[in-house]
Protein backbone atom coordinates (compact mmCIF):
# COMPACT_ATOMS: atom_id res chain seq x y z
CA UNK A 1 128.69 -14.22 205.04
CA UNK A 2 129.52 -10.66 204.58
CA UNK A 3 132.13 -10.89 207.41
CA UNK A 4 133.87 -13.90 205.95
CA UNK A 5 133.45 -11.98 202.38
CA UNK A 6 135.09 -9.21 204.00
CA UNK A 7 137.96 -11.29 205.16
CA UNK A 8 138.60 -13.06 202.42
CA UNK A 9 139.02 -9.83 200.11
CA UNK A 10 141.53 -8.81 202.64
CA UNK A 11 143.26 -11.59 202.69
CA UNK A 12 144.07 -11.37 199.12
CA UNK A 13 144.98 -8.01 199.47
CA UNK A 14 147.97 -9.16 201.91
CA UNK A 15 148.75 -11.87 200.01
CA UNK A 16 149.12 -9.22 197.26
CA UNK A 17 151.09 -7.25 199.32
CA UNK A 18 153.21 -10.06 200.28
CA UNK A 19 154.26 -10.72 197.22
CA UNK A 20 155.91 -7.12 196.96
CA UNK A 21 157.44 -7.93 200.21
CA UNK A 22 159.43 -11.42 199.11
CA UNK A 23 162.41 -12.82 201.13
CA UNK A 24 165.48 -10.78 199.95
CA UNK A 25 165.80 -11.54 196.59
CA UNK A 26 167.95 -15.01 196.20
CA UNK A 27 171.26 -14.52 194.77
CA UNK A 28 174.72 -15.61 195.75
CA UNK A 29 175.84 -12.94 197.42
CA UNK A 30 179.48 -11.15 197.99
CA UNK A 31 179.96 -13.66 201.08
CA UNK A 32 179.76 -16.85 198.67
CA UNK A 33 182.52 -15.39 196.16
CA UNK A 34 184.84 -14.73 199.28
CA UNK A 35 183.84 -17.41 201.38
CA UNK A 36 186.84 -20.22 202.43
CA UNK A 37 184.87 -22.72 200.63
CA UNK A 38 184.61 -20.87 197.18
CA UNK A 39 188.15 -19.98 197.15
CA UNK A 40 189.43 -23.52 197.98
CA UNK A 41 186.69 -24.82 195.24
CA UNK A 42 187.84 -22.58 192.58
CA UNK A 43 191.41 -21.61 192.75
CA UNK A 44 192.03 -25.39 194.54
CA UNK A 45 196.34 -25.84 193.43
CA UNK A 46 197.96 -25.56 190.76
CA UNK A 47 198.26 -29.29 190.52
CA UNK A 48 196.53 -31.19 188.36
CA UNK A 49 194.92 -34.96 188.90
CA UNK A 50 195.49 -37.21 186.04
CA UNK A 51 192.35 -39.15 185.62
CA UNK A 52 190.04 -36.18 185.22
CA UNK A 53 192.69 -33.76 184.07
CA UNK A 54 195.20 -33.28 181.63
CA UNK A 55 198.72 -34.33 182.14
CA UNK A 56 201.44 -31.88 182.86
CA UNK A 57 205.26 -32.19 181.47
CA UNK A 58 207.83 -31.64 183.96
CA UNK A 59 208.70 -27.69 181.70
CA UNK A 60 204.87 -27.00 182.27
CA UNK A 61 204.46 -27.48 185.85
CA UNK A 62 207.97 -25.80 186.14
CA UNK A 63 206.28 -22.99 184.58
CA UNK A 64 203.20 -23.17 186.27
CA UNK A 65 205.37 -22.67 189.62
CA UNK A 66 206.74 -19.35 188.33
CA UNK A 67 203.50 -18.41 187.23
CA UNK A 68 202.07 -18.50 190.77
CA UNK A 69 204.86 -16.89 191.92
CA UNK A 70 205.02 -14.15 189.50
CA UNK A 71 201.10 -13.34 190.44
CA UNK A 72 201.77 -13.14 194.29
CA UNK A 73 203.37 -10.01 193.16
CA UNK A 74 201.89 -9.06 190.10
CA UNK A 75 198.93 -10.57 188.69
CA UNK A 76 198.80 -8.30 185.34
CA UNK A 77 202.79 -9.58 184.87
CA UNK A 78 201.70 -13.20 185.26
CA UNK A 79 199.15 -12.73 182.87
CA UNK A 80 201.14 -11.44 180.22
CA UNK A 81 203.70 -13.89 180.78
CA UNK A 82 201.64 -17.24 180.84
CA UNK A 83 199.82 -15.39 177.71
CA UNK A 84 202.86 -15.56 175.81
CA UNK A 85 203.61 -18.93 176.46
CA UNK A 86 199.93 -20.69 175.68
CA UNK A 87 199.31 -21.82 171.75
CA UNK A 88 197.05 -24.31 170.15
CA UNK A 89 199.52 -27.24 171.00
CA UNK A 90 200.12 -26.31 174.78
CA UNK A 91 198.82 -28.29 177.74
CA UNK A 92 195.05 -27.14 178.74
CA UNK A 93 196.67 -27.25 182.20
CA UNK A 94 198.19 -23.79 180.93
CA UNK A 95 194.90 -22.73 179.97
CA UNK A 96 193.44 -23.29 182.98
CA UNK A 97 196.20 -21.53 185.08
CA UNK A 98 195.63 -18.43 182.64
CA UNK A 99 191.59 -18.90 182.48
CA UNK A 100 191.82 -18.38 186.24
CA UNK A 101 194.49 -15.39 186.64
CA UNK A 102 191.50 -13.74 184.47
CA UNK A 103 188.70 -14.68 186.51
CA UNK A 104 191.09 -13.03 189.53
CA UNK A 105 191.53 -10.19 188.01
CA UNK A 106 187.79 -10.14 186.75
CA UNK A 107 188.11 -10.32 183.17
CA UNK A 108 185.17 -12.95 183.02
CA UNK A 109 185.35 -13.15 178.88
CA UNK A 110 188.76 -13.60 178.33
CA UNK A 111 188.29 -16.35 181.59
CA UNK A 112 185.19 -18.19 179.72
CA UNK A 113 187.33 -18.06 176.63
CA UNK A 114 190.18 -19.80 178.07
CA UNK A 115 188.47 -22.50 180.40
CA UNK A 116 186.33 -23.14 177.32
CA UNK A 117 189.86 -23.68 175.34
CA UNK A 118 191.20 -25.92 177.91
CA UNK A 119 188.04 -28.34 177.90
CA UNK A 120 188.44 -28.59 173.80
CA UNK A 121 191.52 -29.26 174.51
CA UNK A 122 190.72 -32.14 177.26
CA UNK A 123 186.98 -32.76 177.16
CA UNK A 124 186.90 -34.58 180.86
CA UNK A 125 188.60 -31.40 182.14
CA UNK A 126 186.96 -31.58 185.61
CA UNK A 127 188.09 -28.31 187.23
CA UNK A 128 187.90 -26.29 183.68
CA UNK A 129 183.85 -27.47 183.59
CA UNK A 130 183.73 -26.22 187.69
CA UNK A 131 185.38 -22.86 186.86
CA UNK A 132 183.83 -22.07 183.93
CA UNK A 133 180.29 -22.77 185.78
CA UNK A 134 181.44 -20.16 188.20
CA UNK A 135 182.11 -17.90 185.27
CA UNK A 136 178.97 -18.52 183.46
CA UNK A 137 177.20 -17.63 186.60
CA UNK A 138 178.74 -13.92 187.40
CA UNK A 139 177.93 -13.80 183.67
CA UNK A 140 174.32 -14.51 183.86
CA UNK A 141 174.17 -17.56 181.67
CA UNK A 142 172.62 -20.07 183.94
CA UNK A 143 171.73 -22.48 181.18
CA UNK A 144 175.02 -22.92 180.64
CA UNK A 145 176.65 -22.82 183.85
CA UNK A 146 174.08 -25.42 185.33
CA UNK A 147 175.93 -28.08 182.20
CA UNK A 148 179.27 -27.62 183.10
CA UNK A 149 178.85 -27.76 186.71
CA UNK A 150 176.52 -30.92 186.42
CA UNK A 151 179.24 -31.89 184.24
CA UNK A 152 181.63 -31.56 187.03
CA UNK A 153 179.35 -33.25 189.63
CA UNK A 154 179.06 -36.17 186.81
CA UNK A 155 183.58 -36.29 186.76
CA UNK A 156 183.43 -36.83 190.71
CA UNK A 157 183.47 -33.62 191.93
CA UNK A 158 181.24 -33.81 195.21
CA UNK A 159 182.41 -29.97 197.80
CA UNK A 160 179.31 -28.26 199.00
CA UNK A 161 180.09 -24.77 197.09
CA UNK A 162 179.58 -26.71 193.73
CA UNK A 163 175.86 -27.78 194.76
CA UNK A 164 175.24 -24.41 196.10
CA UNK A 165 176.02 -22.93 192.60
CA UNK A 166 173.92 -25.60 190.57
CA UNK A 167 170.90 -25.06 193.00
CA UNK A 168 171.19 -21.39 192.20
CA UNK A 169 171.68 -21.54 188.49
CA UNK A 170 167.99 -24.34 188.45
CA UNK A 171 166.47 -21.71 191.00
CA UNK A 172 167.07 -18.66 188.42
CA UNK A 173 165.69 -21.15 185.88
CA UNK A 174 163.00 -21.81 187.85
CA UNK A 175 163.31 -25.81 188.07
CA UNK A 176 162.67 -25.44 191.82
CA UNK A 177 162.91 -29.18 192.12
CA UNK A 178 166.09 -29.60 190.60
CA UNK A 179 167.10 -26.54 193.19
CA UNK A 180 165.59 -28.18 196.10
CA UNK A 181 167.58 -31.31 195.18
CA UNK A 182 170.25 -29.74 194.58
CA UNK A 183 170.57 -27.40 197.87
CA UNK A 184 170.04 -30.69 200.09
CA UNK A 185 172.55 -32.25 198.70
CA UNK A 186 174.91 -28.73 199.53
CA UNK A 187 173.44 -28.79 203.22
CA UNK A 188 175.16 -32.87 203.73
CA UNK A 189 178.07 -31.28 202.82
CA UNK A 190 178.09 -27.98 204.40
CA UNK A 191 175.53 -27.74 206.84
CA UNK A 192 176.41 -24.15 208.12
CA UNK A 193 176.29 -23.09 204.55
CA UNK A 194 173.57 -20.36 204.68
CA UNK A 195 173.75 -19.98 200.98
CA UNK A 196 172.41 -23.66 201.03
CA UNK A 197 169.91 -22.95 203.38
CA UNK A 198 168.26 -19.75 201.93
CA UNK A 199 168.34 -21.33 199.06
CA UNK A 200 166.41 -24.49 200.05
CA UNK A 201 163.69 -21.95 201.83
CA UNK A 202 162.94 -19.86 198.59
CA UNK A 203 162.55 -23.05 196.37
CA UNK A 204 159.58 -24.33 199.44
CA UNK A 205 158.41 -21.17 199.29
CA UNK A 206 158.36 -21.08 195.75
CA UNK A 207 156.52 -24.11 195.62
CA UNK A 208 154.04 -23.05 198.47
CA UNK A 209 155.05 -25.60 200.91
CA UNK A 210 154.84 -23.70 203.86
CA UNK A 211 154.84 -25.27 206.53
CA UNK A 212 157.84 -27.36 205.91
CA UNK A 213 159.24 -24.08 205.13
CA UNK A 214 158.35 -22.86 208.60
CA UNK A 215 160.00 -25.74 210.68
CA UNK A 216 163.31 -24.88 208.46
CA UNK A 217 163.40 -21.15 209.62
CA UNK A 218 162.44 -21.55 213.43
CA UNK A 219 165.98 -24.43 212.67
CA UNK A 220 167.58 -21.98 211.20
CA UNK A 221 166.80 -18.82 213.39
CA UNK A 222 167.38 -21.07 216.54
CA UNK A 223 171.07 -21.08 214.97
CA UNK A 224 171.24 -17.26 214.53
CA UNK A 225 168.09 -15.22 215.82
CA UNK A 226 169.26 -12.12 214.05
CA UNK A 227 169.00 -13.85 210.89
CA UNK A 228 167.32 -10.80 208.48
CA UNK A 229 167.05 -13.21 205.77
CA UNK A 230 164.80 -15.87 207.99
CA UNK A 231 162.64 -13.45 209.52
CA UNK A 232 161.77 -12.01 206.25
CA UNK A 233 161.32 -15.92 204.59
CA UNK A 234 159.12 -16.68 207.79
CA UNK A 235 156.63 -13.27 207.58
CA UNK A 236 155.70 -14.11 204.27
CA UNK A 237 155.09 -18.08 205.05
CA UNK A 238 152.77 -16.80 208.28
CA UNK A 239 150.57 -14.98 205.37
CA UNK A 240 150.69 -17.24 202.97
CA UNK A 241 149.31 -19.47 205.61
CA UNK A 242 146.70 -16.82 206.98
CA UNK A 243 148.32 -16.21 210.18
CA UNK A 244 148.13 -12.55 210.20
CA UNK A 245 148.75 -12.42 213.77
CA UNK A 246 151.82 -13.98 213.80
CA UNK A 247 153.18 -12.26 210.68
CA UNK A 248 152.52 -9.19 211.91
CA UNK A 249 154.92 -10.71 215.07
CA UNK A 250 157.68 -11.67 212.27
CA UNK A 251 157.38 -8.24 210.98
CA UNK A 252 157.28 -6.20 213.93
CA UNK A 253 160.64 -8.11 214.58
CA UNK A 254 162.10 -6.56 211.81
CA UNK A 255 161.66 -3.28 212.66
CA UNK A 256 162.98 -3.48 216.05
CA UNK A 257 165.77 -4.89 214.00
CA UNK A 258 165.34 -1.47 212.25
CA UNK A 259 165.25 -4.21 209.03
CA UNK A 260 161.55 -3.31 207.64
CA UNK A 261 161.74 -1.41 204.41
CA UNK A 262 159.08 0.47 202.93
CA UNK A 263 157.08 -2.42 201.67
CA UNK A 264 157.20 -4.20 204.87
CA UNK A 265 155.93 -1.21 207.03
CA UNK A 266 153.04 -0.99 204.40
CA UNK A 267 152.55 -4.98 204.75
CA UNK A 268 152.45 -4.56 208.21
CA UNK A 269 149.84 -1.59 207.67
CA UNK A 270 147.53 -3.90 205.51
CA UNK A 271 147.08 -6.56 208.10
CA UNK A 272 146.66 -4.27 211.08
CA UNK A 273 144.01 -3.23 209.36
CA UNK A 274 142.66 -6.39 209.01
CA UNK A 275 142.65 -7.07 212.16
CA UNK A 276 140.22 -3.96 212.63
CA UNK A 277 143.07 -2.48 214.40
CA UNK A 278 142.65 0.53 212.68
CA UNK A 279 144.67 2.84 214.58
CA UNK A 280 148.15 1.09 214.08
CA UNK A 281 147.37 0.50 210.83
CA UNK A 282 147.02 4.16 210.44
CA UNK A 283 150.54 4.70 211.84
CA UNK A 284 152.12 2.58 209.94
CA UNK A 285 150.72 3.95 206.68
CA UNK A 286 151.70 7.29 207.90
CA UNK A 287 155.50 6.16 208.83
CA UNK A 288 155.30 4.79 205.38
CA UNK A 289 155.12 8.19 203.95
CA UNK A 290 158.06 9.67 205.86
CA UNK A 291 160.44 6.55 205.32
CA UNK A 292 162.84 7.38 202.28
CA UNK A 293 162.74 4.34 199.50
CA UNK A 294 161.76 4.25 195.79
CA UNK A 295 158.34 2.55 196.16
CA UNK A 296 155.82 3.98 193.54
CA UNK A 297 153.01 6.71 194.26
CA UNK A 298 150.55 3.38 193.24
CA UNK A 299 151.70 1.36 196.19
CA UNK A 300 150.97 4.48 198.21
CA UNK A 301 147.11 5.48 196.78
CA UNK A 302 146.60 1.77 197.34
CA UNK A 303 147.06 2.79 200.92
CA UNK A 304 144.59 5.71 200.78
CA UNK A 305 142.14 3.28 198.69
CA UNK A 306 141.84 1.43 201.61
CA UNK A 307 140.81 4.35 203.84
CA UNK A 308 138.58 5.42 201.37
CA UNK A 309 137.12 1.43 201.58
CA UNK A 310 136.99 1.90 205.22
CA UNK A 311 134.98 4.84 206.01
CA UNK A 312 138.46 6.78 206.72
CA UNK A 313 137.45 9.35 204.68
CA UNK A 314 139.64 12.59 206.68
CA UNK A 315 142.34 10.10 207.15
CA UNK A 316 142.39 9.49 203.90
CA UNK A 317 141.94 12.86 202.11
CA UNK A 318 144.96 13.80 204.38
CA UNK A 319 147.15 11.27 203.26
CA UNK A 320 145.96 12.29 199.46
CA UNK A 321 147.62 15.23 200.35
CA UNK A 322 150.77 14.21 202.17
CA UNK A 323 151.13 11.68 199.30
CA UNK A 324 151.10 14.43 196.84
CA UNK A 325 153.38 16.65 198.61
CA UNK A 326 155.94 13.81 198.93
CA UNK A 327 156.04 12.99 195.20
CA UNK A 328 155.68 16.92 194.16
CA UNK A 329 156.62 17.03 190.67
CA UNK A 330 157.55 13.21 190.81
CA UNK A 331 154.23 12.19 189.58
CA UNK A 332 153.23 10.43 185.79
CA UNK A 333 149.96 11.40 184.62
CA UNK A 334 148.83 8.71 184.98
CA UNK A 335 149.63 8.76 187.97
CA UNK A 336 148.52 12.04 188.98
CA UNK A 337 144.89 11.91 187.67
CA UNK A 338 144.21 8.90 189.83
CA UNK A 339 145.78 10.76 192.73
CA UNK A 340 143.13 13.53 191.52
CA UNK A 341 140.35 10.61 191.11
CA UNK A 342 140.90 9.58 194.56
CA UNK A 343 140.66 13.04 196.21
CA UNK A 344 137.34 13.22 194.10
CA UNK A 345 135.84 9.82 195.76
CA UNK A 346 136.31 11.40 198.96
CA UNK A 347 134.80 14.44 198.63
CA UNK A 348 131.71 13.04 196.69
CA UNK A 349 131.45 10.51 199.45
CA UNK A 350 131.75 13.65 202.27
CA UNK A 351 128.98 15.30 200.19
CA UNK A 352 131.18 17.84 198.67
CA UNK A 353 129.65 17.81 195.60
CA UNK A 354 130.87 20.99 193.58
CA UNK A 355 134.47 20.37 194.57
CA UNK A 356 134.55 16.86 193.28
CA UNK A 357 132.75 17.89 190.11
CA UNK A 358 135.60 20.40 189.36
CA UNK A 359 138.28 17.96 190.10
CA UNK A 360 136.70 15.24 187.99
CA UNK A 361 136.09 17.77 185.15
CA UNK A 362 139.71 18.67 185.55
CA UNK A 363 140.94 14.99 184.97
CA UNK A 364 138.55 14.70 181.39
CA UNK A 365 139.76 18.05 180.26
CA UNK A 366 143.54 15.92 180.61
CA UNK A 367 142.10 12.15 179.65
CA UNK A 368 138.86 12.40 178.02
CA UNK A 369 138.82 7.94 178.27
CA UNK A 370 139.93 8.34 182.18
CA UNK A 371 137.19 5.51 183.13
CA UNK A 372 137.16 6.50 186.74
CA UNK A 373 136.62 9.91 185.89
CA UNK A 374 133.54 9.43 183.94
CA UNK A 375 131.94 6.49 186.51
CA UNK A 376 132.46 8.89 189.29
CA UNK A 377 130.69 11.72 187.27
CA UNK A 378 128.08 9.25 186.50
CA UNK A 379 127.18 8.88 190.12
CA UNK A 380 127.59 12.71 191.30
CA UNK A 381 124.76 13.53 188.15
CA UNK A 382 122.61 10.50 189.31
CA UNK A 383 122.61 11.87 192.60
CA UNK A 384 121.76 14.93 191.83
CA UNK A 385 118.44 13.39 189.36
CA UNK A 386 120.07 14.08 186.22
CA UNK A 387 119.87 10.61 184.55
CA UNK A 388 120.30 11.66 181.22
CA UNK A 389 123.94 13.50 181.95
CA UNK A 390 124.35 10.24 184.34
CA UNK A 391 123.42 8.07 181.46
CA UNK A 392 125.44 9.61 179.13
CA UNK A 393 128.71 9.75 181.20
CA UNK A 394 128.22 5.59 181.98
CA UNK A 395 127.83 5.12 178.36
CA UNK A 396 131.47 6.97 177.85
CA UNK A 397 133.13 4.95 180.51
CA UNK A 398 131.46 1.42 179.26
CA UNK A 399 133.14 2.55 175.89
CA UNK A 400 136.69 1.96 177.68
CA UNK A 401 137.32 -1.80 178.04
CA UNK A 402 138.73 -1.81 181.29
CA UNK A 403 135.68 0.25 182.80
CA UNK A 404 132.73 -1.78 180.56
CA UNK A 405 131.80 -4.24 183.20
CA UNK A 406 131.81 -1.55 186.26
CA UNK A 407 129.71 1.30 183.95
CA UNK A 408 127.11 -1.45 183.45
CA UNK A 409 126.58 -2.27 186.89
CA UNK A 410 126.60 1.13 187.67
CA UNK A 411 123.96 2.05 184.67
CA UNK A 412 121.72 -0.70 185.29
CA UNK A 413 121.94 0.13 189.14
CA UNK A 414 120.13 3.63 188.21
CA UNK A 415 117.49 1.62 186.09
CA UNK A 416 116.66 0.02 189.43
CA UNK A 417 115.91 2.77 190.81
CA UNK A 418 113.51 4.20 188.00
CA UNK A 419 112.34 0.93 188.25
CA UNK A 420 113.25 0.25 184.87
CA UNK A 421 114.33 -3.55 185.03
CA UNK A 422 113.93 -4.84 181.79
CA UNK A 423 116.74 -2.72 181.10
CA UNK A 424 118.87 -3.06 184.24
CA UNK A 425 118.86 -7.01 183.28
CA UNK A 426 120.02 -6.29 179.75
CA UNK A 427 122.81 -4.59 181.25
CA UNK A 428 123.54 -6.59 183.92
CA UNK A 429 124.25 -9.19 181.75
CA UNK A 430 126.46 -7.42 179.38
CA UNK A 431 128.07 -6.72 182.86
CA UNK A 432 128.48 -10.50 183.32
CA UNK A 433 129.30 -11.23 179.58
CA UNK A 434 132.20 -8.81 179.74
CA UNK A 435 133.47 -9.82 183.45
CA UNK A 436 132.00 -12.61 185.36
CA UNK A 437 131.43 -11.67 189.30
CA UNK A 438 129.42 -13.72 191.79
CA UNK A 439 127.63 -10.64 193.06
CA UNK A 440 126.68 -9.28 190.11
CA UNK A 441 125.56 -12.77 189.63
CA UNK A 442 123.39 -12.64 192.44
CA UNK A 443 122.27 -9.07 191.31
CA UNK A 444 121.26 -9.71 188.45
CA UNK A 445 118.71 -12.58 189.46
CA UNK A 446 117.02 -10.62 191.93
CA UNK A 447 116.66 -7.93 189.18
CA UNK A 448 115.13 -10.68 187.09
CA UNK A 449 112.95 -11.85 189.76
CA UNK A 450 111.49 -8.23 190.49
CA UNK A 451 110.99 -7.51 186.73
CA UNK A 452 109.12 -10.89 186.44
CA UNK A 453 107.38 -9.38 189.90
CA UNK A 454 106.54 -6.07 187.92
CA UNK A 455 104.96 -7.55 185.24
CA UNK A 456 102.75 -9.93 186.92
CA UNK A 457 101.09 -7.01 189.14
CA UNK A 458 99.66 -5.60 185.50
């Protein structure tokens, strides 16, 4: 029972961890707004088709033609020209030309503004509602861009890049459904699209189907094994299906790839020690600490938590140290007096008594509520006998509401001792009040039973 309890703690820690190490973040990256496909989808001609677009006098597309050739030299001079020649009574087809000489030169407002002119000006304007999805998208509005690109889908647009951008725009919304459908319909169009495909993985992973997600990677890496983005996806599916073995496979991967960032190495740390492989999982926390990256100092004493957890108590005063060293000046205060706290827990638990008490004295003088300051004082004067400084010090920290349910346990775990259970039960169960926990649960009835014990031997 302990062994699966054991596991089962660790699990979540990886899963925890996991989470910090997502697939790369989904987002349609520089190769989508360059790609073939976008630039036929968006620029497309300068013609215009007259059921689902506005119709074009013969001056207009005359114009139109020197327009394009005018920005094959110089866009900025096109501008200005077609500028000059667009009104409230001109053809939305002019708008549209001038909307998109903006978005080319990356002046997304003054782009919105006129693709959203040419559509008041011709409602069913299929391209202007495609474009101005594209817009909305580099602009952030997703909302938005997912209408007038639905819109287009809805005037009988039907190219692959125009699904791509919907499922992206529903995926930043979070209507992973939607997405899913969305992407699938991008893949029938596309099927070497790997915007479609990433983007189908991260809404199964998002939706913790696994496994399905798992058959779609090993398709997708048989296609291109160095795929970064798949190996990543497929790590984090292996955990979420507790297949530590494996991820650590997917992982390990990666950094032959020389692709695992700071997060991953520390992923990979968590499960080795899992495993009870103790020594690689030692390695990799160290690497961890000499790889540059902008991971906090809390990921890090999470780390050294662990070794503390694990008996690793050299291992993990040392890394204390290097952690320290790394950040220098770096540190919050926060920060710092749990780095301090830490370095305490280890020395109490190597019996170095007097230099714990001085660090933990050190923290109060700072943070006079620092919870785990005043629980690990607590302990150090219980050890020593001194119940009344212990008392007094798990009173403090059962003040802070964050610490209340841990300084009962703690309290009533002294009253045990002094065989004072009437007590430890009262507390106990202001313990279990505060935060419910199965083992305190369990506790607190075999305190019960041995106070009910106590009294009947009177």
């Amino acid at each position: 029972m302990k062994r699966f309890l054991k596991w089962s703690l660790a699990l979540a820690q990886v899963i925890v961890s996991a989470k910090l190490f997502a697939a790369p973040e989904h987002r349609l990256t520089r190769d989508f707004w360059t790609s073939p496909e976008f630039v036929r989808s968006f620029m497309g001609d300068y013609g215009f088709r007259t059921e689902v677009e506005p119709k074009v006098t013969r001056n207009e597309q005359q114009m139109i033609g020197e327009v394009v050739a005018k920005s094959q030299k110089d866009l900025q001079e096109a501008i200005t020209y077609l500028a000059d020649k667009t009104s409230l009574k001109s053809s939305a087809a002019l708008d549209f030309a001038l909307a998109t000489m903006y978005f080319q030169s990356d002046r997304l407002g003054r782009a919105a503004v006129g693709y959203e002119e040419a559509i008041r000006k011709f409602p069913n304007f299929l391209r202007a509602h495609k474009n101005l999805g594209y817009v909305l998208i580099r602009q952030g509005d997703f909302d938005d861009a997912a209408k007038h690109l639905a819109k287009a889908l809805s005037l009988g647009e039907g190219d692959g890049v125009t699904f791509v951008a919907l499922g992206y725009c529903h995926y930043a919304l979070e209507r992973y459904v939607s997405a899913e459908n969305a992407y699938r319909m991008a893949i029938l169009r596309v099927p070497e699209n790997k915007e479609a495909r990433n983007g189908l993985v991260n809404c199964l992973l998002a939706t913790d189907r696994h496994r399905e997600v798992l058959a779609l990677l090993d398709e997708m890496l048989d296609r291109d094994p160095s795929d970064i983005f798949c190996h990543r996806a497929r790590a984090n599916a292996l955990i979420a299906l507790d297949k530590p073995k494996k991820a650590a496979v997917a992982l390990e991967i990666l950094r032959r790839m020389d692709q695992l960032d700071l997060n991953g190495l520390l992923l990979l740390g968590d499960i080795y020690h899992n495993l009870d492989l103790y020594s690689l999982s030692l390695d990799d926390y160290q690497e961890a600490l000499q790889k540059q990256g902008n991971l906090s100092p809390d990921r890090f004493m999470r780390v050294a938590a662990i070794l503390i957890d694990r008996g690793s108590y050299k291992d993990a005063f040392d890394y204390l140290e290097r952690l320290e060293k790394k950040f220098e000046q770096g540190l919050s205060q926060e920060e710092s007096l749990r780095l301090l706290s830490l370095k305490a827990k280890v020395l109490l638990t190597t019996g170095q008594e007097s230099r714990a008490a001085e660090i933990l004295r050190n923290i109060l003088s700072k943070n006079p509520l620092d919870g785990r300051a005043l629980l690990l004082l607590g302990r150090l004067a219980w050890k020593k006998g001194d119940h009344a400084t212990a008392a007094m010090n798990f009173e403090r920290a059962a003040k802070i509401q964050e610490y209340e349910a841990d300084a009962a346990v703690e309290h009533a775990r002294m009253k045990v001792e002094s065989r004072k259970y009437a007590e430890a039960v009262e507390l106990l169960e202001r313990a279990q009040f505060v935060k419910p926990r199965d083992n305190v649960g369990r506790y607190l009835t075999s305190v019960r039973n041995a106070l009910v014990a106590s009294r009947s031997n009177r």
